[in-house]
Protein backbone atom coordinates (compact mmCIF):
# COMPACT_ATOMS: atom_id res chain seq x y z
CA UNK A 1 73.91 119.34 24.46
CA UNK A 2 74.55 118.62 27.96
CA UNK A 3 77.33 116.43 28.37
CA UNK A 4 77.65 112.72 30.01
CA UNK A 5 77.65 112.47 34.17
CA UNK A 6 80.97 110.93 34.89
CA UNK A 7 80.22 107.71 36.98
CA UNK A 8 82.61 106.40 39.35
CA UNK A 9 83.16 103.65 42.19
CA UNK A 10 84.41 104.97 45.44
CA UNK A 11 85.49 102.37 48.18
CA UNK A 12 87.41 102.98 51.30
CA UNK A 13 88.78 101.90 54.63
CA UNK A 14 89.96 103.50 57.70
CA UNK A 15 89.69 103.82 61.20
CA UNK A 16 85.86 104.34 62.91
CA UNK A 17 85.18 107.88 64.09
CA UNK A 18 81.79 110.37 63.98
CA UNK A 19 81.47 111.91 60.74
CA UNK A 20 82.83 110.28 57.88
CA UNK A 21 79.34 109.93 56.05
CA UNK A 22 78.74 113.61 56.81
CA UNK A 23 82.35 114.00 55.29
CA UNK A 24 81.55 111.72 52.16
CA UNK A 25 77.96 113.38 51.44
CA UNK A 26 79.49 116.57 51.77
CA UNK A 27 82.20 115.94 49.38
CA UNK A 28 79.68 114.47 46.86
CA UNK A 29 77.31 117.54 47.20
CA UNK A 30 79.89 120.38 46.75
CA UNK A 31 80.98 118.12 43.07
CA UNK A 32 77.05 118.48 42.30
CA UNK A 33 76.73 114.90 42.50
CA UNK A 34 74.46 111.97 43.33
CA UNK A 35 75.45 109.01 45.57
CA UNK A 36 73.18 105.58 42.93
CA UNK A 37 74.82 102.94 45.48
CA UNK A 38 75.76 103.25 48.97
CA UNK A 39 76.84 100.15 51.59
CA UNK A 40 78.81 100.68 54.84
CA UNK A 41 80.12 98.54 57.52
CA UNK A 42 81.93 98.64 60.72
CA UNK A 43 84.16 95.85 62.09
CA UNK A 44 83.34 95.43 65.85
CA UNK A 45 86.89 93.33 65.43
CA UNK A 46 89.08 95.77 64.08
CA UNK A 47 87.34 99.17 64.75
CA UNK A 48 87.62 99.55 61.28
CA UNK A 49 84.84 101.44 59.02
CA UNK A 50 84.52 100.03 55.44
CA UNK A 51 81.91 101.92 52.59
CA UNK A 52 81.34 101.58 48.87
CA UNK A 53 79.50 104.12 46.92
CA UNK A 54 79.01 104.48 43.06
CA UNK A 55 78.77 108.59 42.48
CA UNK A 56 77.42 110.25 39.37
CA UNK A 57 78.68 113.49 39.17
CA UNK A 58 79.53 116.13 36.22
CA UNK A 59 83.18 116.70 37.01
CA UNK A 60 85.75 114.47 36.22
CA UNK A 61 87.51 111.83 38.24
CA UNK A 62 90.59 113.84 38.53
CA UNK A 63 89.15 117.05 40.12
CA UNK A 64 86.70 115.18 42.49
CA UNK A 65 89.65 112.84 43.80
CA UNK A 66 91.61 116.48 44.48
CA UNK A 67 88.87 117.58 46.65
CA UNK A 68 88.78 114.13 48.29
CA UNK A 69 92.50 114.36 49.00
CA UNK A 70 92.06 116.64 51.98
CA UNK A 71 89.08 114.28 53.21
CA UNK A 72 90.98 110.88 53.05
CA UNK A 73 94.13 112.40 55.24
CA UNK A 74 91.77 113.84 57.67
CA UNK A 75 90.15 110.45 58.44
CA UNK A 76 93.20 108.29 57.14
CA UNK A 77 91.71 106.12 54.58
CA UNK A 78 92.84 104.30 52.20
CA UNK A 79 90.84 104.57 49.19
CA UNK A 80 90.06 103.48 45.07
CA UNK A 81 87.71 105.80 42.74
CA UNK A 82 87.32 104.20 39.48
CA UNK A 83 85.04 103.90 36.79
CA UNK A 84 82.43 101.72 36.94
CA UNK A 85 81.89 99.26 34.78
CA UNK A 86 85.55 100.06 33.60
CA UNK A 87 86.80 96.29 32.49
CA UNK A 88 89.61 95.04 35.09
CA UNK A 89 92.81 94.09 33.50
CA UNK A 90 93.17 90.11 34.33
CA UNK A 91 95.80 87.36 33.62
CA UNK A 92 94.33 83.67 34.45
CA UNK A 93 96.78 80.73 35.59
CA UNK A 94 96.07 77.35 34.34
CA UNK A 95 97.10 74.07 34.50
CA UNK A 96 94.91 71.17 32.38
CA UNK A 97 91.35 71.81 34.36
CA UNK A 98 89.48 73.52 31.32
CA UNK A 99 86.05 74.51 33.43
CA UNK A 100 86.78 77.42 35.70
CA UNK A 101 88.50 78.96 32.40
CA UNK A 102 85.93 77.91 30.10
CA UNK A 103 84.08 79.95 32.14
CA UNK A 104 85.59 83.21 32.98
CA UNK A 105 86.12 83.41 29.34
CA UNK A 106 82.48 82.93 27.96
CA UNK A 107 81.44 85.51 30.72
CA UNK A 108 83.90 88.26 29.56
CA UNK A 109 82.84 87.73 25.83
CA UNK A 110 79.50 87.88 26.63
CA UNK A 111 80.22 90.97 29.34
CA UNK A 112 78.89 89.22 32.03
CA UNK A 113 81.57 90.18 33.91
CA UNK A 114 83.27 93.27 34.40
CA UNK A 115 87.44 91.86 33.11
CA UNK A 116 89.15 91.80 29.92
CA UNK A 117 91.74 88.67 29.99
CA UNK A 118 94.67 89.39 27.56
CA UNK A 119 96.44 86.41 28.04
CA UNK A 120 96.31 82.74 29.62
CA UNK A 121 99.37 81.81 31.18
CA UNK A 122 99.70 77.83 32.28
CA UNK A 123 102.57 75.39 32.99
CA UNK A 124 100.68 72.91 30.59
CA UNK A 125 99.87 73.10 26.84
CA UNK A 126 96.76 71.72 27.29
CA UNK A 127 94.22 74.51 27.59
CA UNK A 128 96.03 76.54 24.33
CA UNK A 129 93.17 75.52 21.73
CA UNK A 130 90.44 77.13 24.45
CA UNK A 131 92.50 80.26 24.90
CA UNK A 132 92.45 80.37 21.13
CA UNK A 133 88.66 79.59 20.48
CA UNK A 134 88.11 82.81 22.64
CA UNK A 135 90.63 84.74 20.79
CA UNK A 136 92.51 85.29 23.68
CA UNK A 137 96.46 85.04 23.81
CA UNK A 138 98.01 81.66 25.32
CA UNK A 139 101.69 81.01 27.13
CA UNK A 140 103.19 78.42 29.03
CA UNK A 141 106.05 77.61 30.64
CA UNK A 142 106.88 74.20 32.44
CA UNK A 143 107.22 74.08 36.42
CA UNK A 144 108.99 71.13 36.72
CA UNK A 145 111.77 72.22 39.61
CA UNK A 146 112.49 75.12 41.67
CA UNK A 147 114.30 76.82 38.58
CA UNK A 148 111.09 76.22 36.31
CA UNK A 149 109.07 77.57 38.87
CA UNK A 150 111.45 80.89 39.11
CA UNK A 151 111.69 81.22 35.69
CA UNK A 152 107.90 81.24 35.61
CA UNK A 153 107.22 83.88 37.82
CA UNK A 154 109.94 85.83 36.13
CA UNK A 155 108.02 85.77 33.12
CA UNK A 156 104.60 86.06 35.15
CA UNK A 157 106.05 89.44 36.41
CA UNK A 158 106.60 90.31 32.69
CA UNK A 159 103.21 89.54 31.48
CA UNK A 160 101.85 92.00 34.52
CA UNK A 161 103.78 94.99 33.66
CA UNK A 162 103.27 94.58 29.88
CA UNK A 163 99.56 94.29 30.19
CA UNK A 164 98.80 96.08 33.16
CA UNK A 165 97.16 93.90 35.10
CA UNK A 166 95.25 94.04 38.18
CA UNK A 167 94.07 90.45 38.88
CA UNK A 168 96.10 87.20 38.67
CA UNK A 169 93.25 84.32 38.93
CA UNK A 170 94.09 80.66 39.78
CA UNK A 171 91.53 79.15 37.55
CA UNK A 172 92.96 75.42 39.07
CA UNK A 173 96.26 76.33 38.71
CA UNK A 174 97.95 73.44 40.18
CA UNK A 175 101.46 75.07 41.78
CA UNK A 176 101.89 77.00 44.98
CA UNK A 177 103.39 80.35 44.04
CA UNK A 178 106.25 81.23 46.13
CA UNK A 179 106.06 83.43 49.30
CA UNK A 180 107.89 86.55 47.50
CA UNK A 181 105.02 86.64 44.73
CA UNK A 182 102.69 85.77 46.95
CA UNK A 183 103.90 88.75 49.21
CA UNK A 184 104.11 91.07 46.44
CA UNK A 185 100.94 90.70 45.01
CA UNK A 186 99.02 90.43 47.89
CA UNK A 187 94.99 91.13 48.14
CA UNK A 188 95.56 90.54 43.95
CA UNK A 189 95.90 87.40 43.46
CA UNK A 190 92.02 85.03 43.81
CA UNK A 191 92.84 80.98 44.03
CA UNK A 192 89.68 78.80 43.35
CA UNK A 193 90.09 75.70 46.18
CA UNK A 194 87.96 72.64 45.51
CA UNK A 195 86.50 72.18 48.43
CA UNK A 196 84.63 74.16 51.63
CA UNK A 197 87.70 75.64 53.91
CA UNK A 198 88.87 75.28 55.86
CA UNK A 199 88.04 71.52 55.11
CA UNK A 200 90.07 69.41 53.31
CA UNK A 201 92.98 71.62 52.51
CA UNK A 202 95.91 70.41 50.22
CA UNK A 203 95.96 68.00 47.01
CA UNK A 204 93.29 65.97 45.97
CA UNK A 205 90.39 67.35 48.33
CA UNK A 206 87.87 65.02 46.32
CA UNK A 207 89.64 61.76 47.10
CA UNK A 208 89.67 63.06 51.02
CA UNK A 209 85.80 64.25 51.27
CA UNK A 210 84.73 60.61 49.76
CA UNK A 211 87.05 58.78 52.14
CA UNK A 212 84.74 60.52 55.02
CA UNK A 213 81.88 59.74 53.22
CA UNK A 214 80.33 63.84 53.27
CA UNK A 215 77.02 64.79 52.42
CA UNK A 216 77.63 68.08 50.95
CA UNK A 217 81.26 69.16 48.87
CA UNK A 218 81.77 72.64 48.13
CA UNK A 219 84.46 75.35 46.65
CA UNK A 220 86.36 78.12 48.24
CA UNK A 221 87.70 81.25 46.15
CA UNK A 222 89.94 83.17 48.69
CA UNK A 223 92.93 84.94 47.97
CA UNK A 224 96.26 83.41 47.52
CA UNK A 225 99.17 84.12 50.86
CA UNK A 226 101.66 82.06 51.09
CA UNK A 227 99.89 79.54 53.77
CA UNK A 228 98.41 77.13 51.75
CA UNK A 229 94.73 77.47 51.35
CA UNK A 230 94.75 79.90 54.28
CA UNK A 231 93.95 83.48 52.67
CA UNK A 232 90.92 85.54 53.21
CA UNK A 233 87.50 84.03 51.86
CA UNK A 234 85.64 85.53 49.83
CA UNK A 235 83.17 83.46 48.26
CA UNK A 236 82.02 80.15 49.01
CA UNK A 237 79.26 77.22 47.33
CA UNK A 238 78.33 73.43 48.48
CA UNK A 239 75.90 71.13 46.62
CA UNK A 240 74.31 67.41 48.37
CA UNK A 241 76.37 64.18 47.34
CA UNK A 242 75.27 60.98 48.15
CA UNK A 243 76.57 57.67 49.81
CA UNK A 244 76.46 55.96 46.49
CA UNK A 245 78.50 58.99 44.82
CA UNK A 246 81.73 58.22 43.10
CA UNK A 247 85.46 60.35 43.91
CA UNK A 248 84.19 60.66 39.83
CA UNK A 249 81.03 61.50 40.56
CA UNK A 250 82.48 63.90 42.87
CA UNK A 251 84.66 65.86 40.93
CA UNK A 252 81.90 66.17 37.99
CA UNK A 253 79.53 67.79 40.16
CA UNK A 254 82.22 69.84 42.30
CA UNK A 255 83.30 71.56 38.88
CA UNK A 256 80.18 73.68 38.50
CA UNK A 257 80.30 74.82 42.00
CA UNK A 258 84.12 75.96 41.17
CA UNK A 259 83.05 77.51 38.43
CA UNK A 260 80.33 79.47 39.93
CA UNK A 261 81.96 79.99 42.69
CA UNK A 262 85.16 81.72 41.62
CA UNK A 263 82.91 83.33 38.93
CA UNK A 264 81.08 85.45 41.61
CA UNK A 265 84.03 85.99 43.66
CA UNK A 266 86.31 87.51 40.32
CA UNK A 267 83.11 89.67 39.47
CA UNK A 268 82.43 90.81 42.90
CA UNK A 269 86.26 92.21 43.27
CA UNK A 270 86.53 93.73 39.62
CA UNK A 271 83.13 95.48 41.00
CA UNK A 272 85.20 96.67 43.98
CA UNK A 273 83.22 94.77 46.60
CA UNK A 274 86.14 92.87 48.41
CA UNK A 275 87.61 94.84 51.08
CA UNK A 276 89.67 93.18 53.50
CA UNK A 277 89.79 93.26 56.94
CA UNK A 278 92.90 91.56 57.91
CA UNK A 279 92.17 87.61 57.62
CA UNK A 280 88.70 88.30 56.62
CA UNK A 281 86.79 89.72 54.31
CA UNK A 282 83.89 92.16 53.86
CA UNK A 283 81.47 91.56 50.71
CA UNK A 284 79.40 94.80 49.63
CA UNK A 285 77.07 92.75 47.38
């Protein structure tokens, strides 16, 4: 009985040159394997060249990354090869918004999306009884002052090296981590903003988008740096409002565009299809 193709996700950055398709192809031919996905770019900006394949091949990960070795020094990339489909390792920070949670969770238990969330972390209570109706862990800690807030990173910290986790998701957490964390975990950390950046940054971005009376209200999922609101886009939504619309009204329909929105964006980087390019990002859909 012939045994399973191993299947793997290969993305990669570094700079533009000649040959580093030829390179890739060649690699992928001398492990007797077959490229099922292939997207490339090159950033006029940066003079950067970005590419995601997914690789079925009949060795295993370990020996086809030693025969990549040699290729990634040679053309300096930086470079992931996982799995596919291999669940990423996710903690989600909450506050008391239950939709963009209520979410993520239904779509992992019904694997429509590619993370496994062992634990909900929030500065609230509120969203325990959720956590639990998924079966999935719950914590909180209050972030009350400066020494909350420490203490609640400290134990954030703990919570990522005793799960192994990959992802932190904002899912309307409603604290600004501080810079060090922020720092630390950068290009890992995905904050969903409730509103259409750069518009409207800051607290209560309903309340300012009816005061100017907009037609269309959006939501933002971009990772987390330590300027507020600032980081890297990577997905964004809008939906039509009307004069007569509420700051009520407002937030009820704005919730299903956050929830879509940082939906996609949390499925498209578990999928490895974020790569950044300094402030911006590049989406291999």
């Amino acid at each position: 009985m012939q045994a399973a193709k191993e299947h793997w996700v290969l993305t990669f950055i570094c700079p533009d040159r000649p040959g580093i398709v030829h390179a890739i192809s060649g690699a992928v031919v001398a492990a007797v394997g077959n490229i099922t996905e292939s997207q490339q770019f090159t950033s006029q900006d940066t003079g950067r060249f970005f590419m995601r394949l997914q690789i079925e091949a009949d060795i295993t990960k370990a020996d086809f990354e030693k025969q990549f070795e040699a290729i990634a020094e040679t053309f300096q990339m930086q470079y992931v090869l996982d799995h596919v489909d291999r669940p990423m390792r996710t903690v989600v920070l909450v506050t008391k918004a239950d939709h963009c949670l209520n979410d993520l969770l239904y779509r992992q238990r019904a694997g429509q999306i590619g993370i496994e969330i062992p634990k909900v972390f929030g500065n609230s209570d509120d969203l325990n009884e959720l956590a639990s109706f998924f079966g999935v862990d719950f914590e909180s800690l209050p972030t009350n002052n400066l020494s909350d807030k420490a203490s609640f990173e400290k134990r954030l910290r703990e919570i990522i090296i005793e799960h192994d986790i990959e992802l932190i998701v904002l899912a309307r957490y409603m604290q600004i981590l501080s810079a060090e964390f922020c720092e630390e975990f950068a290009g890992k950390i995905i904050n969903i903003h409730h509103s259409f950046l750069p518009g409207f940054k800051g607290a209560n971005p309903y309340a300012q988008a009816h005061a100017r009376g907009v037609k269309l209200i959006g939501a933002t999922a971009h990772f987390v740096t330590e300027d507020l609101d600032e980081g890297p886009i990577i997905e964004q939504n809008v939906t039509r409002v009307e004069h007569a619309s509420t700051k009520s009204h407002l937030v009820q329909i704005g919730q299903d565009v956050e929830s879509k929105t940082l939906t996609q964006a949390v499925r498209w980087f578990a999928e490895h299809r974020v790569l950044l390019d300094g402030q911006r990002t590049i989406i291999f859909r």
